[in-house]
Protein backbone atom coordinates (compact mmCIF):
# COMPACT_ATOMS: atom_id res chain seq x y z
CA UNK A 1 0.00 0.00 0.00
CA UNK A 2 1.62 3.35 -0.87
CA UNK A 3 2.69 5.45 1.67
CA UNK A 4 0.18 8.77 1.77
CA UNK A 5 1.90 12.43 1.41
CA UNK A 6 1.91 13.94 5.41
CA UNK A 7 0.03 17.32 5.21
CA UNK A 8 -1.12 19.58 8.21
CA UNK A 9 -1.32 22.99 9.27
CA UNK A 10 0.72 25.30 11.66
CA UNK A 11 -1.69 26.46 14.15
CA UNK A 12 -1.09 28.00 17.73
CA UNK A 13 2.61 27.14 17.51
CA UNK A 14 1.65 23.42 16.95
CA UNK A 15 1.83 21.47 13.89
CA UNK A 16 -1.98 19.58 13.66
CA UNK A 17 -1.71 16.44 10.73
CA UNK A 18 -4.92 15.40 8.82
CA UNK A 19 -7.59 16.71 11.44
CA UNK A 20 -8.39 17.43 14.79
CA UNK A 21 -10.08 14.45 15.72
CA UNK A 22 -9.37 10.69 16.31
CA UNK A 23 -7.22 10.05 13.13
CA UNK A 24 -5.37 13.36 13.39
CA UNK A 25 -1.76 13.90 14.98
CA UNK A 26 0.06 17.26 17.09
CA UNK A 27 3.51 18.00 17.30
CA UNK A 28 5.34 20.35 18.90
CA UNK A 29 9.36 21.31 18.28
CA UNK A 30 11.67 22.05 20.35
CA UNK A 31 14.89 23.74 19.38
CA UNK A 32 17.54 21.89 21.37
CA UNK A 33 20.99 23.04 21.97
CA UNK A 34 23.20 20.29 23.76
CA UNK A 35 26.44 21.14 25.91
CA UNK A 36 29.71 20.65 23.59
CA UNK A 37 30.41 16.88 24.71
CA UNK A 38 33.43 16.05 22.18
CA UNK A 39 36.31 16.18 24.66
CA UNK A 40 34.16 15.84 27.80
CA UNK A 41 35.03 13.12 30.34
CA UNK A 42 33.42 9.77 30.87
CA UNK A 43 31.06 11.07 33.56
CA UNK A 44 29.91 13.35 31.92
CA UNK A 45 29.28 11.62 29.04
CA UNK A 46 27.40 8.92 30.73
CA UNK A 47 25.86 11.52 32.45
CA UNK A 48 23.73 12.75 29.38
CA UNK A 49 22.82 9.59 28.42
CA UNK A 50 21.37 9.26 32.09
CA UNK A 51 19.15 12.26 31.11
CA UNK A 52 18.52 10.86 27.27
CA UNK A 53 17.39 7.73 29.25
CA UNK A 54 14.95 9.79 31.59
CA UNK A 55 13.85 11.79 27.75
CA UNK A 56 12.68 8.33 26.46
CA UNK A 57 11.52 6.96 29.39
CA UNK A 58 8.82 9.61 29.63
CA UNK A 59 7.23 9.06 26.75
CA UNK A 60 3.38 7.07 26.66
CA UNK A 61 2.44 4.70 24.24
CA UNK A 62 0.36 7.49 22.25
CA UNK A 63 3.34 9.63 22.38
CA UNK A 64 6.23 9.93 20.17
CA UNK A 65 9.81 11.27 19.70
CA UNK A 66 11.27 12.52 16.69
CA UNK A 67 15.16 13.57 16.60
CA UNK A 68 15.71 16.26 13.79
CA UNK A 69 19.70 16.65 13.65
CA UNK A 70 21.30 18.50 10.45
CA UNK A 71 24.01 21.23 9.56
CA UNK A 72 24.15 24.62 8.02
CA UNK A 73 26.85 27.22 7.65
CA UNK A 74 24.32 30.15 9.69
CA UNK A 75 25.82 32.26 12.01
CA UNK A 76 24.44 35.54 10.30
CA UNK A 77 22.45 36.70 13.87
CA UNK A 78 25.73 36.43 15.34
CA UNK A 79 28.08 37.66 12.99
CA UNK A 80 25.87 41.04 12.34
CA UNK A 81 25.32 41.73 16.01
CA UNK A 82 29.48 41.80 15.88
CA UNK A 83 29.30 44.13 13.33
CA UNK A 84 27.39 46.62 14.58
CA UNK A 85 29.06 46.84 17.64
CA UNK A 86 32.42 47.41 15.67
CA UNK A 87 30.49 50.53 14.12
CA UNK A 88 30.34 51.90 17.82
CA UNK A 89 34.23 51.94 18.43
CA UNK A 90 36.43 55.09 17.74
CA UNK A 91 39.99 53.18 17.84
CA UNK A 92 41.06 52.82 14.22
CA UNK A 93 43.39 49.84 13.96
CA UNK A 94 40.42 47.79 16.38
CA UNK A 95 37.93 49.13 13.77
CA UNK A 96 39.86 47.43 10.96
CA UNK A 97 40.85 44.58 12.54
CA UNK A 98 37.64 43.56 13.61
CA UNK A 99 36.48 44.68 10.12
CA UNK A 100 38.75 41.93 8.36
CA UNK A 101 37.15 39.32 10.76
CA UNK A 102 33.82 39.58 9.99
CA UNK A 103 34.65 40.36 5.64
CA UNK A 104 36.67 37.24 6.08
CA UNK A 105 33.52 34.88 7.99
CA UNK A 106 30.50 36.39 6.09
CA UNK A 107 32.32 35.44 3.01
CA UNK A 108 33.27 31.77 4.29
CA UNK A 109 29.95 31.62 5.73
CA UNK A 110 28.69 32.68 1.83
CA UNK A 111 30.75 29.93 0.53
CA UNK A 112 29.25 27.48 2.90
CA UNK A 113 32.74 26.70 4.55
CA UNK A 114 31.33 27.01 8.06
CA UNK A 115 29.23 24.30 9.70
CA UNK A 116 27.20 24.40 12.68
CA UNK A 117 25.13 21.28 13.94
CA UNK A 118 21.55 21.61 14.83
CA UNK A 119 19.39 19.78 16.68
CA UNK A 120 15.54 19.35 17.24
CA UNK A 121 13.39 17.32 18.91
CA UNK A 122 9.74 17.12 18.05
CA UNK A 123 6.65 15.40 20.06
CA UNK A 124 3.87 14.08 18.72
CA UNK A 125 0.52 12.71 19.67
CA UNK A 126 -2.06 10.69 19.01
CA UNK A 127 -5.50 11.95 19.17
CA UNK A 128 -8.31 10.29 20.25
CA UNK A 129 -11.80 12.44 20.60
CA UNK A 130 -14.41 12.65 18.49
CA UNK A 131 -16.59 15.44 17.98
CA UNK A 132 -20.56 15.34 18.80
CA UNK A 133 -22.07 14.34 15.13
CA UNK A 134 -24.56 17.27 15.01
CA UNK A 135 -23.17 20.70 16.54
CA UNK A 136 -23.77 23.96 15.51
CA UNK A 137 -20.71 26.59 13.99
CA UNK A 138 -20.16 28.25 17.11
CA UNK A 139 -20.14 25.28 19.58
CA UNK A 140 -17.80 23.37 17.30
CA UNK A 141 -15.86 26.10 16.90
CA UNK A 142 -15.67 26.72 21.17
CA UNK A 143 -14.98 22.41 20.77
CA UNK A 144 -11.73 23.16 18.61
CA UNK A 145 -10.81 26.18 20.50
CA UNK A 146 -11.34 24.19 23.98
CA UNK A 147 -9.18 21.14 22.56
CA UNK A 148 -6.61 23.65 21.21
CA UNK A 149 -6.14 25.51 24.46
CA UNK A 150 -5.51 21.67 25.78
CA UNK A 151 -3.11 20.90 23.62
CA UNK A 152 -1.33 23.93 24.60
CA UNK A 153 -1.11 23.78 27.78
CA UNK A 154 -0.24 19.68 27.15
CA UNK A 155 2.73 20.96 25.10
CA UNK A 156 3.78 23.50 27.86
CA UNK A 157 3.70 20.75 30.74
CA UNK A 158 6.63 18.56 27.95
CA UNK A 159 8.66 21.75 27.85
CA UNK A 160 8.90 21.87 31.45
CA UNK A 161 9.83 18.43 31.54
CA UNK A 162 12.81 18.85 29.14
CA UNK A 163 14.27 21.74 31.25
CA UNK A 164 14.02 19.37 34.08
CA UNK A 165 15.76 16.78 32.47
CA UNK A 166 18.45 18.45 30.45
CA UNK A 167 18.52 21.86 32.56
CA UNK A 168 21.23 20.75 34.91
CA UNK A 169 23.59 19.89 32.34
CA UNK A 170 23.44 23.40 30.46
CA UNK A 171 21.41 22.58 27.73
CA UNK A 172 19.30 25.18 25.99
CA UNK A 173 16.00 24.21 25.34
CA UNK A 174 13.70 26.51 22.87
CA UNK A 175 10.09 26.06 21.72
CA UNK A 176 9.28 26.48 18.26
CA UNK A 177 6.93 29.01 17.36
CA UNK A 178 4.54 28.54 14.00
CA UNK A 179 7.15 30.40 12.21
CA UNK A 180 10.01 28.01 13.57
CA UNK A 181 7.90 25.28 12.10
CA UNK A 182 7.28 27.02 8.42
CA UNK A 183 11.22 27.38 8.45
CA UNK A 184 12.37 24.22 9.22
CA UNK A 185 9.57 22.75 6.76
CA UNK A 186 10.74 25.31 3.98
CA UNK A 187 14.58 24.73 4.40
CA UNK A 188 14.04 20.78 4.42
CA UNK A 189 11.74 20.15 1.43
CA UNK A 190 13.98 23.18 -0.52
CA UNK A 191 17.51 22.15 0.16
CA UNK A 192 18.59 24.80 -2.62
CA UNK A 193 17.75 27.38 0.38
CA UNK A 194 20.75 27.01 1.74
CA UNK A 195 22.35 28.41 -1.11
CA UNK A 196 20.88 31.49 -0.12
CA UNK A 197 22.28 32.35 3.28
CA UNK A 198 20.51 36.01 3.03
CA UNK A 199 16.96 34.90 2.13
CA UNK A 200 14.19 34.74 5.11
CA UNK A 201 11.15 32.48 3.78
CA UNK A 202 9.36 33.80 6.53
CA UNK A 203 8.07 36.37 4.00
CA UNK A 204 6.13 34.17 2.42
CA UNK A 205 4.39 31.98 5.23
CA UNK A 206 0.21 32.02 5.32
CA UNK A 207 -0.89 30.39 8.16
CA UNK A 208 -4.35 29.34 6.21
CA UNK A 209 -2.31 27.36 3.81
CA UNK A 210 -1.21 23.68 4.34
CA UNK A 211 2.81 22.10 5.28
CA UNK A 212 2.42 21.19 1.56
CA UNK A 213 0.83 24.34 0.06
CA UNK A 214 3.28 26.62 2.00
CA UNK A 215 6.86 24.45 1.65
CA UNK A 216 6.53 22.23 -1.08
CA UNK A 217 7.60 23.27 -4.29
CA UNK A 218 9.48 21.04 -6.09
CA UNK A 219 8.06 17.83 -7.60
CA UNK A 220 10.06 14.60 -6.47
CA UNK A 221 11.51 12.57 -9.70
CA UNK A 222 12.40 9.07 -9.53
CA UNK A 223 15.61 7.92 -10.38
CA UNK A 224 16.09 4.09 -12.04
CA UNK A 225 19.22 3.82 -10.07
CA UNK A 226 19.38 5.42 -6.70
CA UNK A 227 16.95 7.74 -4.82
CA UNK A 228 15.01 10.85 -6.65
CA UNK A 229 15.94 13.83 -7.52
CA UNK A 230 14.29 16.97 -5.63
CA UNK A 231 14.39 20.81 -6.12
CA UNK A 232 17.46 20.72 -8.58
CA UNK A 233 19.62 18.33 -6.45
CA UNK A 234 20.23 14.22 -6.61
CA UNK A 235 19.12 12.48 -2.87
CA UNK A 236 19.68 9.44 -1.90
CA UNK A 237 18.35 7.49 1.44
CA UNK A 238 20.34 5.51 4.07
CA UNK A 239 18.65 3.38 6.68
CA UNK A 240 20.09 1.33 9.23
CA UNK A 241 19.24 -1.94 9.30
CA UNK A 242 21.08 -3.34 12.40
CA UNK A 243 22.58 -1.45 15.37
CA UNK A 244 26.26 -1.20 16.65
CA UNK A 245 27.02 -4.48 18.47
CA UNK A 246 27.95 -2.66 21.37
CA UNK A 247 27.46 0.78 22.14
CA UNK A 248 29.28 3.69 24.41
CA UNK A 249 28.51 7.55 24.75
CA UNK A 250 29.90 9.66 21.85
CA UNK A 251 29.69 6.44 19.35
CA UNK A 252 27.37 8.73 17.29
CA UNK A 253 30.06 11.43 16.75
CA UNK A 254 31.82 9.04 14.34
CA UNK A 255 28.65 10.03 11.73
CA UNK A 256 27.67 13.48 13.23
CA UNK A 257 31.55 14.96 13.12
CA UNK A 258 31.38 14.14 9.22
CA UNK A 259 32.70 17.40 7.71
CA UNK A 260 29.38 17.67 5.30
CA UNK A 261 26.33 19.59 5.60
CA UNK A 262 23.90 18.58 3.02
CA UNK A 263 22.67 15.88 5.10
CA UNK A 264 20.26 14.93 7.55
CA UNK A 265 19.33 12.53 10.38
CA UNK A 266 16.24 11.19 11.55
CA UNK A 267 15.32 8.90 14.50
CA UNK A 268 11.61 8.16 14.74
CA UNK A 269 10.86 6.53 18.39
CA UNK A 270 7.99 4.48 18.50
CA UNK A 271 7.56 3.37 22.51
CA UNK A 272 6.23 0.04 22.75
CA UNK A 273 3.73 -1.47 25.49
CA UNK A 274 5.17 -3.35 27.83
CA UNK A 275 2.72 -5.64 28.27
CA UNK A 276 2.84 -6.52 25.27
CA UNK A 277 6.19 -7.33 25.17
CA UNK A 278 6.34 -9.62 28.44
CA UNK A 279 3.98 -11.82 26.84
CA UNK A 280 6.18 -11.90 23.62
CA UNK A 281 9.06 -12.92 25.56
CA UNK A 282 7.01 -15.58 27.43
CA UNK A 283 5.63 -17.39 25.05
CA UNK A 284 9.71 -17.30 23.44
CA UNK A 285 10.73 -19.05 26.38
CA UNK A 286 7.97 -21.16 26.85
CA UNK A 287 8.73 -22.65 23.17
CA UNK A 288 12.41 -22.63 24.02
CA UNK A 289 11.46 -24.89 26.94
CA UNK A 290 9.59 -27.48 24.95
CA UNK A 291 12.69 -27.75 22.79
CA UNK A 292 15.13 -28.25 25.70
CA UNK A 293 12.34 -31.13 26.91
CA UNK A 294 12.82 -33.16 23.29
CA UNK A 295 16.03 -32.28 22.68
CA UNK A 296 18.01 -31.72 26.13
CA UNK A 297 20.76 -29.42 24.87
CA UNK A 298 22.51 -27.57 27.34
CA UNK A 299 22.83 -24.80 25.08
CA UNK A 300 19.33 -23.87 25.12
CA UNK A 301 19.40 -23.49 29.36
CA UNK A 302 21.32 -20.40 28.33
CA UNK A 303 18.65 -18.68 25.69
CA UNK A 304 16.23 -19.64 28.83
CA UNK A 305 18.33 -18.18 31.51
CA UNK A 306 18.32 -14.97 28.60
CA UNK A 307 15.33 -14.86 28.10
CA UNK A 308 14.12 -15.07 31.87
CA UNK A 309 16.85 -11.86 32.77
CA UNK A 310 15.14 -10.04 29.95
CA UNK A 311 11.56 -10.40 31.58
CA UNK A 312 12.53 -9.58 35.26
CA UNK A 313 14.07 -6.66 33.68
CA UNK A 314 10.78 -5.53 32.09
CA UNK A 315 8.76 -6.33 35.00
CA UNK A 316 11.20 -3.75 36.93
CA UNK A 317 11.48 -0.77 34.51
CA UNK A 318 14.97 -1.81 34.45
CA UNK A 319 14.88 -1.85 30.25
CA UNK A 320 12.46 -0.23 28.54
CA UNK A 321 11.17 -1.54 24.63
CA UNK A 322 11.37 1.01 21.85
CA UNK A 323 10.83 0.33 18.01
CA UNK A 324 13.15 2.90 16.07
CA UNK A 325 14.13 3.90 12.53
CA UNK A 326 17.26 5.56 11.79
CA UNK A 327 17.13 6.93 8.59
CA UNK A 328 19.82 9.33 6.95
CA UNK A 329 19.21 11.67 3.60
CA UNK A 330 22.08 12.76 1.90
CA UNK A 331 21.79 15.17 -1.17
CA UNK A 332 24.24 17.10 -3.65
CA UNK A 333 23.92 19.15 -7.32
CA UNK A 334 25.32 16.07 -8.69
CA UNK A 335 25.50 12.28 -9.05
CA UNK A 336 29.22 12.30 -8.36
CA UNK A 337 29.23 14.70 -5.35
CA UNK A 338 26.48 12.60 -3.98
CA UNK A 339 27.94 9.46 -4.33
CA UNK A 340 31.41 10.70 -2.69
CA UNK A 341 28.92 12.08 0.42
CA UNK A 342 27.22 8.57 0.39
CA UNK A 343 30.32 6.76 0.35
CA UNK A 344 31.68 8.85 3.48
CA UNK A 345 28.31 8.25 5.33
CA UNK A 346 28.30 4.57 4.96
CA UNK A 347 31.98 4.71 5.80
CA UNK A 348 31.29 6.32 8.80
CA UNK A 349 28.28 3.44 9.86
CA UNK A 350 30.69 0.64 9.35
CA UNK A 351 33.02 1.89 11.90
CA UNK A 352 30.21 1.72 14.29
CA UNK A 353 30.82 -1.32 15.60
CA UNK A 354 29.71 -4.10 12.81
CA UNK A 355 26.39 -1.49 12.40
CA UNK A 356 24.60 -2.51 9.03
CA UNK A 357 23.25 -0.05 6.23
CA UNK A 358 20.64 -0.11 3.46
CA UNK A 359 20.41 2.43 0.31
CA UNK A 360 17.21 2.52 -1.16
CA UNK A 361 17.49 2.54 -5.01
CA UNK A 362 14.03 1.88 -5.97
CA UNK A 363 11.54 4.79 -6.61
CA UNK A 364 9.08 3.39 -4.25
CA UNK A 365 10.83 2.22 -1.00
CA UNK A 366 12.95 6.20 -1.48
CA UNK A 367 9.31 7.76 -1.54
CA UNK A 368 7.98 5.68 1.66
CA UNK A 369 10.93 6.08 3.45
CA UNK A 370 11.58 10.37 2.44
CA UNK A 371 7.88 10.70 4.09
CA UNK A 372 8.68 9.18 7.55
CA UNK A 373 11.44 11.85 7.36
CA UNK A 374 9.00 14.83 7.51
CA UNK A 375 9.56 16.54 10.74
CA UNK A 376 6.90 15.92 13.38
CA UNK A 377 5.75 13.39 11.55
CA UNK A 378 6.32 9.90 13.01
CA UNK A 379 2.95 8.37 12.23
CA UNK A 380 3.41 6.82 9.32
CA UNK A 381 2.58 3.20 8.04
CA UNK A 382 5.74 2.41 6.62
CA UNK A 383 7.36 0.13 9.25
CA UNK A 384 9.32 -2.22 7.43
CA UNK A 385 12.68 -0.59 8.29
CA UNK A 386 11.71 -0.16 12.13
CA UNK A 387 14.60 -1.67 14.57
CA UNK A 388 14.06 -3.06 18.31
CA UNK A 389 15.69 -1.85 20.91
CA UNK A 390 16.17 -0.49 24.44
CA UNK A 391 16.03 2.57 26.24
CA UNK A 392 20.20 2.74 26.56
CA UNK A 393 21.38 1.14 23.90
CA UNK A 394 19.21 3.67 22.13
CA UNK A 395 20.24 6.95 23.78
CA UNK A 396 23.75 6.22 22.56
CA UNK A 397 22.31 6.60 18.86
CA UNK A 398 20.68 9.36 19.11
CA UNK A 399 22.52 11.98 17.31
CA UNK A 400 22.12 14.40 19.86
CA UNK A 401 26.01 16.68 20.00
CA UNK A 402 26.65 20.25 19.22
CA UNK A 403 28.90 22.71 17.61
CA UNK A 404 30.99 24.69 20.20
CA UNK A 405 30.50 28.35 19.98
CA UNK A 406 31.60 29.28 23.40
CA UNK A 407 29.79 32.75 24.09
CA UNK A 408 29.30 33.49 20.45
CA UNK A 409 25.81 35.38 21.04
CA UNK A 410 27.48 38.62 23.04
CA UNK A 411 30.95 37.73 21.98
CA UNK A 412 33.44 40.29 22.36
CA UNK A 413 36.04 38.27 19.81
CA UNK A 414 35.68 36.19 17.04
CA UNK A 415 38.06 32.88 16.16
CA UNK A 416 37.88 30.32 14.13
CA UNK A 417 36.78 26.93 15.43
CA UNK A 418 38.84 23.32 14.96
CA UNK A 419 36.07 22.24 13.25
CA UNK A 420 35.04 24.67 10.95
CA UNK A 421 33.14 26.51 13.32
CA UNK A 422 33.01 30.16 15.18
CA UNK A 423 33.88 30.69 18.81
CA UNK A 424 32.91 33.54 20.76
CA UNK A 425 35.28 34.69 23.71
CA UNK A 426 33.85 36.97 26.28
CA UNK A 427 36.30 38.84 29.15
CA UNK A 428 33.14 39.26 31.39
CA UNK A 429 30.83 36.72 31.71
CA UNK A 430 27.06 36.78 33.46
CA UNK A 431 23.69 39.10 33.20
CA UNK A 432 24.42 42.55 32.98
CA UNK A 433 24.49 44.09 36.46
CA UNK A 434 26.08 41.09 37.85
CA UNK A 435 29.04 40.41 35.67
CA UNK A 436 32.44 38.66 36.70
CA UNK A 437 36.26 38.61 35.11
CA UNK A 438 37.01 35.01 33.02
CA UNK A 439 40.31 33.96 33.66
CA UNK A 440 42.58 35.05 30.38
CA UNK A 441 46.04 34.77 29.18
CA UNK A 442 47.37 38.21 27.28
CA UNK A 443 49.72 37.32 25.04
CA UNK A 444 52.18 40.43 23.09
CA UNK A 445 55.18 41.32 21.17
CA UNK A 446 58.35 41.93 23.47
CA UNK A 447 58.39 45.67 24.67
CA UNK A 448 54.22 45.92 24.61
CA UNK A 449 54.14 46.86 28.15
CA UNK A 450 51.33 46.44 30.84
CA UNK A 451 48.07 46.00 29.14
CA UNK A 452 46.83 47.93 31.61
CA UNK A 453 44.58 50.68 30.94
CA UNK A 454 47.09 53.45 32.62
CA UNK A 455 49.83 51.89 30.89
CA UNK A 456 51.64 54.84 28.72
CA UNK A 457 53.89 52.81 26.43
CA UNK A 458 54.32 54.54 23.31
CA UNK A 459 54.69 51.19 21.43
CA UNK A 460 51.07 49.34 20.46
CA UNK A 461 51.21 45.56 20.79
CA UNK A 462 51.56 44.39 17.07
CA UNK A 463 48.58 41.50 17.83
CA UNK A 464 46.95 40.20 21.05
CA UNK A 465 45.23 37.10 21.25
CA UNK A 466 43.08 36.05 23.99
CA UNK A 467 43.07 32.17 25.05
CA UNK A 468 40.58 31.83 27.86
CA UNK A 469 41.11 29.10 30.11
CA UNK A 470 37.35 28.51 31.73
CA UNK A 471 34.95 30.53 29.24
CA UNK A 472 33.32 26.92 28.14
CA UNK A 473 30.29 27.64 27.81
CA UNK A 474 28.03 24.71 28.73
């Protein structure tokens, strides 16, 4: 059966699918900006994937997770904000020097040499009412309004729980407004958008138009050999079909520390009844039993003693059942580019511990699988490529890391990242009447003198670079 096309509407920052009654499905996104874990310590590693754990662990069996991660070369809020403070300075040699940093990153950010990693995580639910049959306009429309305002406040409660869980460990955690939506939607079914670092689609959102009237504008063409080709550019779809055979925190950073940007990751998290899967493991071990009765091998006391671990651990909440599909869309202008992109993705899988791949090259399976990609959507019927597993094993795949940017957002200088990225170095740190001196190291040509502000030495330092020692920001 083919997969149908997800459509909705953005409405009260919430994205509503097919209708708003039983049948229809909300999402909400959440913007989510994870503490720079690449050179963290064990602890702290295993730390997040405590809180991960406690994200997945939350979620009902009418309630799903989606994990949104992709790149872009943005830092135009940033990198403007720098500017016009430069404007405000007097000093002619800072003037130009900060002048030449920001010519010199607004054209690399033009030339899409930067890369920054994003992150989003959208809920979704199920709904289940269903309206009175006979109503008039104005009591169905107080029906919609009252399930709305639910919904809402439902949506508020989850973002509160997030800041719970990831608060402590300096995460930033933003709620998407209708426009948020719109922009994500526009920027992932128009990938030739990022081309165009200084256009704002925003412009053109209507909130009475549908996901598909609003964002889609580029017809999807099947190709005979690999994937389709979408909104001048060649795509091709990457699904795992077994997990790492062990995992660890940070094994994701193999795949999301790829120096690319046209590509994306999605993890759809389907939570699965417990029940439900107690009684599957039962009636596994009741069938292993009859087999060690008729056939008494010894071997088959140890898929029993298994199997009997793996339902105490149920009946305790000690593991928790999950279906998941981890699916990854790479695209490029051309059939070489993309398959030099693919090859470095499935690279990248194989060195995940024995993990397994599949490429979709027919027409078909690409389309089913490009629509369970749609953000917010995780509803679809398209299951085939759906993996078990459990709650820890899964927080270590989810490609939840971040680009470090240090205090990039009120930075007071400008460097260049190891990893193609922009840090932002602040001497004061804190809110604005309550600020406090980072520890710095001043470093200048022999003869500069005290940097002190009632130093009089006639010579100027020739450059000064500041290397902050605890200005992490977390």
């Amino acid at each position: 059966m083919p997969e149908p096309i997800p459509n909705g509407f953005f409405c009260r920052d919430l994205i509503v699918f097919n209708h708003l009654r039983r049948g229809g499905f909300v999402s909400k996104g959440f913007i989510f900006e994870a503490p720079d874990l690449t050179n963290s310590p064990v602890a702290d590693l295993n730390d997040f994937q405590d809180q991960l754990c406690l994200l997945l662990a939350s979620l009902h069996e009418h309630q799903r997770l989606q994990v949104q991660y992709f790149c872009d070369s943005d830092y135009k809020g940033e990198l403007l904000r720098y500017q016009q403070e430069t404007e405000k300075f007097s000093n002619v040699w800072t003037k130009r020097a900060r002048n030449e940093r920001f010519s010199r990153y607004w054209q690399a950010m033009s030339e899409r040499k930067l890369r920054r990693q994003r992150v989003i995580f959208y809920i979704s639910r199920s709904l289940e009412n269903v309206p009175k049959a006979f109503q008039s306009i104005a009591a169905r429309r107080d029906y919609y309004n009252t399930l709305l305002d639910q919904l809402e406040t439902e949506f508020e409660h989850v973002h509160r729980l997030l800041l719970e869980i990831f608060g402590s460990g300096g995460a930033r955690i933003l709620p998407m407004s209708d426009l948020d939506h719109f922009r994500h939607y526009k920027r992932f079914l128009n990938p030739s958008l990022n081309d165009r670092f200084d256009y704002d689609p925003a412009d053109g959102f209507a909130s009475e138009l549908s996901i598909q009237e609003n964002c889609w504008h580029s017809e999807g063409s099947g190709q005979s050999d690999f994937g389709f080709f979408l909104d001048g550019h060649y795509h091709s779809l990457i699904v795992l079909t077994r997990w790492p055979r062990t995992t660890y925190p940070g094994i994701i950073q193999r795949l999301t520390n790829l120096r690319l940007l046209d590509f994306t990751i999605t993890v759809n998290v389907d939570p699965l009844p417990i029940t439900q899967e107690i009684n599957k493991e039962e009636k596994e071990h009741d069938r292993i039993a009859g087999d060690y009765a008729s056939e008494k091998k010894i071997s088959l006391l140890t898929v029993m003693e298994k199997k009997q671990k793996k339902i105490h651990a149920l009946m305790q909440g000690q593991t928790i059942p999950f279906h998941a599909m981890f699916t990854i869309r790479v695209w490029d202008k051309t059939r070489d580019g993309l398959n030099a992109k693919s090859g470095a993705i499935k690279n990248a899988i194989n060195s995940m511990n024995a993990a397994q791949y599949f490429e979709s090259n027919l027409p078909s399976t690409s389309k089913n699988i490009f629509y369970q990609t749609w953000p917010g959507w995780t509803w679809g019927r398209y299951e085939h490529r759906k993996l078990y597993s459990e709650h820890r094993f899964l927080a270590d795949m989810l490609p939840v890391t971040s680009t470090f940017t240090g205090h990039l957002a009120g930075a007071e200088a400008i460097y260049d990242g190891p990893a193609n990225n922009l840090v932002g170095i602040e001497t004061f740190s804190g809110s604005t009447d309550n600020k406090s001196p980072q520890h710095a190291v001043l470093l200048g040509m022999s003869g500069a003198g005290n940097p002190s502000p009632f130093a009089t030495s006639s010579r100027r330092p020739r450059d000064i670079s500041v290397t902050p020692s605890s200005l992490r920001k977390v």
